[in-house]
N, C-alpha and C. Protein backbone atom coordinates (compact mmCIF):
# COMPACT_ATOMS: atom_id res chain seq x y z
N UNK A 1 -146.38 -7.76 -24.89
CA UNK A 1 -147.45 -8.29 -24.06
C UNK A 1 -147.31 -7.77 -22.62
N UNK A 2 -146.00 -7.69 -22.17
CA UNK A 2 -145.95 -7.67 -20.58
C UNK A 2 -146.16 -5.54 -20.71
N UNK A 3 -146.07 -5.28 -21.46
CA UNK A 3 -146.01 -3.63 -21.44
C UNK A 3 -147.57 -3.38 -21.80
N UNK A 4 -148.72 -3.77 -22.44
CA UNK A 4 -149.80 -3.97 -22.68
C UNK A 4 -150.59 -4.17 -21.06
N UNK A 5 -150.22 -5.45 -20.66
CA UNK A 5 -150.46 -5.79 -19.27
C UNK A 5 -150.16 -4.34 -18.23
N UNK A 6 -149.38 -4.03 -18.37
CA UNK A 6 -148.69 -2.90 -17.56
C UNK A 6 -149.77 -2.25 -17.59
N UNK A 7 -149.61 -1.46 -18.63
CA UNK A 7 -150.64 -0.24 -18.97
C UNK A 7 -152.24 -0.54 -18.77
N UNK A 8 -152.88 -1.71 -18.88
CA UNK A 8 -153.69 -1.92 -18.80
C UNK A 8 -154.37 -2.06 -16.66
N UNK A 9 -153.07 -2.63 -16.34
CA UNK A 9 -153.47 -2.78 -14.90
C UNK A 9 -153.24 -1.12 -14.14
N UNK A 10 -152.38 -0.34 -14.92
CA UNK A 10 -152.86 0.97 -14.42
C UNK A 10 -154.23 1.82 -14.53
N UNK A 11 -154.51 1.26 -15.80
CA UNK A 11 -155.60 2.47 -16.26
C UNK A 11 -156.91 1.81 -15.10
N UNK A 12 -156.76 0.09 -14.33
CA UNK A 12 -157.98 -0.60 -14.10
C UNK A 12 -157.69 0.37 -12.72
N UNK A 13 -155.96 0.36 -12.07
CA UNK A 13 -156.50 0.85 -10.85
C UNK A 13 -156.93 2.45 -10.88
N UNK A 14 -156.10 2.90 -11.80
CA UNK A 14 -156.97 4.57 -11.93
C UNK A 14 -158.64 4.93 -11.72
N UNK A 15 -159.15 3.85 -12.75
CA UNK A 15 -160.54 3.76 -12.77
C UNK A 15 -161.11 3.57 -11.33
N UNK A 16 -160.48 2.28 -10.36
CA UNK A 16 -161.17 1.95 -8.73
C UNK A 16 -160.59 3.18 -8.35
N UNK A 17 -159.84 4.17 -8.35
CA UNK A 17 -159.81 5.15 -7.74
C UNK A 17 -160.38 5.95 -7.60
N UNK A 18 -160.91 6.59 -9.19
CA UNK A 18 -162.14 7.56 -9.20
C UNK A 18 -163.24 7.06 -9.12
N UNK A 19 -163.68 5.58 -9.04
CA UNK A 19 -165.20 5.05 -8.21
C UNK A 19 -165.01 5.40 -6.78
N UNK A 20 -163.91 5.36 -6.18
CA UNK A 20 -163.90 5.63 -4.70
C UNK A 20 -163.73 6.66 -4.68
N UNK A 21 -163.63 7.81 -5.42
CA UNK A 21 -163.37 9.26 -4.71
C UNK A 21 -164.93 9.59 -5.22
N UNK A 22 -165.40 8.88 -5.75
CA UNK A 22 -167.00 9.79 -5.70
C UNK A 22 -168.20 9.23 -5.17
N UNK A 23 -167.97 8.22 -4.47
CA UNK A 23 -168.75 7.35 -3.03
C UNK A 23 -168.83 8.72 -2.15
N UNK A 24 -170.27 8.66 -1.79
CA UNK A 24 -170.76 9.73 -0.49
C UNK A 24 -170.13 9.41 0.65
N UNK A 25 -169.32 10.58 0.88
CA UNK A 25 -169.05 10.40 2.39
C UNK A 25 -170.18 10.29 3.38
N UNK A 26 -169.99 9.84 4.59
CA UNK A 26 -170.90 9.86 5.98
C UNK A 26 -171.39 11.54 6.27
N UNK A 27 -170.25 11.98 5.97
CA UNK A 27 -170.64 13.71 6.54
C UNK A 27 -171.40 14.45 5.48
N UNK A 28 -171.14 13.84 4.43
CA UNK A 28 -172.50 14.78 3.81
C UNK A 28 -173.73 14.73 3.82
N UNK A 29 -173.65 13.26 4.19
CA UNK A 29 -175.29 12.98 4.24
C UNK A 29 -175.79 13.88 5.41
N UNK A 30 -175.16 14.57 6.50
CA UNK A 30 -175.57 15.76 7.34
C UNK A 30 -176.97 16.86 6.96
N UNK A 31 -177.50 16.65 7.24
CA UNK A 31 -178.63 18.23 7.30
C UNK A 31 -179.30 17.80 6.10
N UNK A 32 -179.37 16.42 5.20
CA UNK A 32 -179.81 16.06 4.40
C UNK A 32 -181.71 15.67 4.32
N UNK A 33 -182.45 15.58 3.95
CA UNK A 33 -183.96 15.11 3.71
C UNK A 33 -183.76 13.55 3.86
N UNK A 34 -184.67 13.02 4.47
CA UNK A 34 -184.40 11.26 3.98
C UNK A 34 -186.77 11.11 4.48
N UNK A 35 -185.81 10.41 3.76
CA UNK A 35 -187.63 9.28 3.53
C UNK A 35 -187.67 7.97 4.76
N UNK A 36 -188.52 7.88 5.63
CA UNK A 36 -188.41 6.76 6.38
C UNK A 36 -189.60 5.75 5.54
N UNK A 37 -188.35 4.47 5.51
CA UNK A 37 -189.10 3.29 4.95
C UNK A 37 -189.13 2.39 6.21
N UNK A 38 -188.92 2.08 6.97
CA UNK A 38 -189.39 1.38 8.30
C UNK A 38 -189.72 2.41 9.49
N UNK A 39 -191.02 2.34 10.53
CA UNK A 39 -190.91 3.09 11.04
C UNK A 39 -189.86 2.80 12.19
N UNK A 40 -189.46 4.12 12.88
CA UNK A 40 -188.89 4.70 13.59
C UNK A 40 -189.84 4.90 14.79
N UNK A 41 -189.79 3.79 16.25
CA UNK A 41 -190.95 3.48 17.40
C UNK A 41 -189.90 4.22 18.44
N UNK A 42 -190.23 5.48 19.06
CA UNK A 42 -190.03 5.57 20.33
C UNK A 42 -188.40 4.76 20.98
N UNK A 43 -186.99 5.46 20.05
CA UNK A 43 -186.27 4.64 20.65
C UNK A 43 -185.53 3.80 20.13
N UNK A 44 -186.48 2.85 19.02
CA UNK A 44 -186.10 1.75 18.48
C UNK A 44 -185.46 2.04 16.82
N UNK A 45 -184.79 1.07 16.72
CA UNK A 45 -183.94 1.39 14.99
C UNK A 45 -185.44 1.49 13.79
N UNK A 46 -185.18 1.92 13.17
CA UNK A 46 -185.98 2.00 12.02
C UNK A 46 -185.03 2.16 11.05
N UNK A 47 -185.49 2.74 9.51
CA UNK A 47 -184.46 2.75 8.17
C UNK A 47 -185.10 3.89 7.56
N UNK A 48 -184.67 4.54 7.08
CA UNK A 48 -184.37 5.99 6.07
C UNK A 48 -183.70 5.24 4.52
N UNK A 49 -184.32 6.04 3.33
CA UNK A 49 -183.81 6.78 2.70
C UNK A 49 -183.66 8.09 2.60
N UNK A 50 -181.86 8.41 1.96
CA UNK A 50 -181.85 9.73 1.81
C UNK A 50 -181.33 9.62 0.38
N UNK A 51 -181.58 10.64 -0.26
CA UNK A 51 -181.50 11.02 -2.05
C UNK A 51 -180.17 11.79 -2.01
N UNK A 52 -179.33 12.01 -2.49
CA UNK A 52 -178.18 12.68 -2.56
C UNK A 52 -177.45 12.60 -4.02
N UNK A 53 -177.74 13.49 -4.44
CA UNK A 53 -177.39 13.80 -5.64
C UNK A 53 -177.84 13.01 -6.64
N UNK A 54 -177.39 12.39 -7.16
CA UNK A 54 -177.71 10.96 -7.93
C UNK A 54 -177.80 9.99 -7.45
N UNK A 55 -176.96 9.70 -5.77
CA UNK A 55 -177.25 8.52 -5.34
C UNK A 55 -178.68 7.93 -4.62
N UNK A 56 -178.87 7.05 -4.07
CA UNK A 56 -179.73 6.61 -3.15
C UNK A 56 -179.59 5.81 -2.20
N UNK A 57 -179.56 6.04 -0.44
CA UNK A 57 -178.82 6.05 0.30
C UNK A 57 -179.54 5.27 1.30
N UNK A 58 -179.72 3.87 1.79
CA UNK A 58 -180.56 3.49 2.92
C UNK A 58 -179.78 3.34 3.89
N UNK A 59 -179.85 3.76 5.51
CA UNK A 59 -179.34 3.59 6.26
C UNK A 59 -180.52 3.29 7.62
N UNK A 60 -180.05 2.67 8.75
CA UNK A 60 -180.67 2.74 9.63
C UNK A 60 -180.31 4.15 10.48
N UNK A 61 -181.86 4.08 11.24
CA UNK A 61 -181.97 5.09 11.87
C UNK A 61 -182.24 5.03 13.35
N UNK A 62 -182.35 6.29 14.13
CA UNK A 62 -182.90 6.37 15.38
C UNK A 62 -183.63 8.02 15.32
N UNK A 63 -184.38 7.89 16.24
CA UNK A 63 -184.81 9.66 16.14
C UNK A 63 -184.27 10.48 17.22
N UNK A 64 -183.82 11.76 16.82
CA UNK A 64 -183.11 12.17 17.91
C UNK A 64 -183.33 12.15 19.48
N UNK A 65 -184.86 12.50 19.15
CA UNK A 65 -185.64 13.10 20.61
C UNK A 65 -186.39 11.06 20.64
N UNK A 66 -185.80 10.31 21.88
CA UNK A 66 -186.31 8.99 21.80
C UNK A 66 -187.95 8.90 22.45
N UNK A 67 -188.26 9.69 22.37
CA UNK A 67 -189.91 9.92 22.34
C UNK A 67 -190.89 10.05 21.04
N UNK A 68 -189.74 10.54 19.87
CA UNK A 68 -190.38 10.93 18.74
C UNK A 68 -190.25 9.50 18.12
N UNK A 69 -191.95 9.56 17.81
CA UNK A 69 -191.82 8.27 16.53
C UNK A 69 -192.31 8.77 15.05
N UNK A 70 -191.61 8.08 13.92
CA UNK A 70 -191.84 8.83 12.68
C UNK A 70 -192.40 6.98 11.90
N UNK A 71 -193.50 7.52 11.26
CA UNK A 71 -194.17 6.40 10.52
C UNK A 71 -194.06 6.35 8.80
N UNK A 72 -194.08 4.98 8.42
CA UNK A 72 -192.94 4.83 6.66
C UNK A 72 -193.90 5.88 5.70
N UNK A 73 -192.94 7.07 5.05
CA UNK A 73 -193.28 8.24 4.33
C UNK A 73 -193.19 9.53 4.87
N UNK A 74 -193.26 9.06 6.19
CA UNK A 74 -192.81 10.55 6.96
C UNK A 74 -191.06 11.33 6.46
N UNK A 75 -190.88 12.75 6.08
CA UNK A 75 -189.75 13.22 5.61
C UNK A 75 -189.34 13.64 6.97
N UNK A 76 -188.03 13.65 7.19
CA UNK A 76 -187.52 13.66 8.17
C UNK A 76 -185.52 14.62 7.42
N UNK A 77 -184.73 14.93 9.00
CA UNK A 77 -183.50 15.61 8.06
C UNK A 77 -182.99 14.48 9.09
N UNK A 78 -181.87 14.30 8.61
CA UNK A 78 -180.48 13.57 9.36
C UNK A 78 -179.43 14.87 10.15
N UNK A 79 -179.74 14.44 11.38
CA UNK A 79 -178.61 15.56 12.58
C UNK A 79 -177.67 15.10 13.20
N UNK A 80 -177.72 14.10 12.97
CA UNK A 80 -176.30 13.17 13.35
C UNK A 80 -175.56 12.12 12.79
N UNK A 81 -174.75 11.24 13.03
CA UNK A 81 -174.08 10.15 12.37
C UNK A 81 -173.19 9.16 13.36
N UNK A 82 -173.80 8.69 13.62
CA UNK A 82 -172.98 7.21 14.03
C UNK A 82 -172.22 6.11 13.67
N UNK A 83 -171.76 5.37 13.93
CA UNK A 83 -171.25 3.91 12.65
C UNK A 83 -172.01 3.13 12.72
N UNK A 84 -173.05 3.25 12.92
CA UNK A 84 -174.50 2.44 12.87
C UNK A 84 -175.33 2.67 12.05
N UNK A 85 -175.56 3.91 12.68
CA UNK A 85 -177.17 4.36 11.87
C UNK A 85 -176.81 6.35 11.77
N UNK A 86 -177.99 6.66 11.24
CA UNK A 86 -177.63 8.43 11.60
C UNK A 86 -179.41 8.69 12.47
N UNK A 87 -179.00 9.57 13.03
CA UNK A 87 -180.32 10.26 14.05
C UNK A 87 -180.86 11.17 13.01
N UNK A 88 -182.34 11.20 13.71
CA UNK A 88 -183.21 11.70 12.33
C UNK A 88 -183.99 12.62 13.24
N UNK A 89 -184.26 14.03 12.89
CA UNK A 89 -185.40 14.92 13.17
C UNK A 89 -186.20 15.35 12.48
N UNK A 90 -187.55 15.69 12.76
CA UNK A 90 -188.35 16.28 11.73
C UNK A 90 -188.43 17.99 12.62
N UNK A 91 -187.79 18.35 13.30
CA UNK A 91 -187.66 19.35 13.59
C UNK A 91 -186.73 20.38 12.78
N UNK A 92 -186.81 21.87 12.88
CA UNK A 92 -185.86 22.84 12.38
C UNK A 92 -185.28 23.00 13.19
């Protein structure tokens, strides 16, 4: 029983290991497409999705240039990253 137990609490943490090594990092979401689902006013936070691979990614946003406002459906790329939110341009 206690060797059963053993083996069993390894294989559980093996498993949380490879769920955490394939969570999106912050930096990839970089130079990525995202979808704004709240708008984005001159400045103020708004929210993005971005699609990444299989996942689906909502984060808050800001727009780079705080003059630019982007309205919900507008495609936009992510040019930055904060521990907040990531900055969003619709520029090249």
């Amino acid at each position: 029983v206690g060797t059963i137990t053993l083996v069993g609490a390894r294989l559980i943490k093996r498993i949380q290991r490879k769920k955490l090594d394939s969570q999106v990092r912050e930096s990839e979401l970089l130079m990525e497409k995202a979808e704004v689902l709240v708008s984005i006013d001159h400045g103020q936070l708004g929210k993005v999705r971005i699609y990444y691979g299989d996942s689906i990614i909502d984060r808050y946003a800001k727009a780079e240039d705080p003059g630019d406002s982007y309205t919900v459906g507008s495609e936009v790329k992510v040019v930055s990253i904060t521990d907040e939110y990531v900055i969003v341009s619709d520029k090249e």
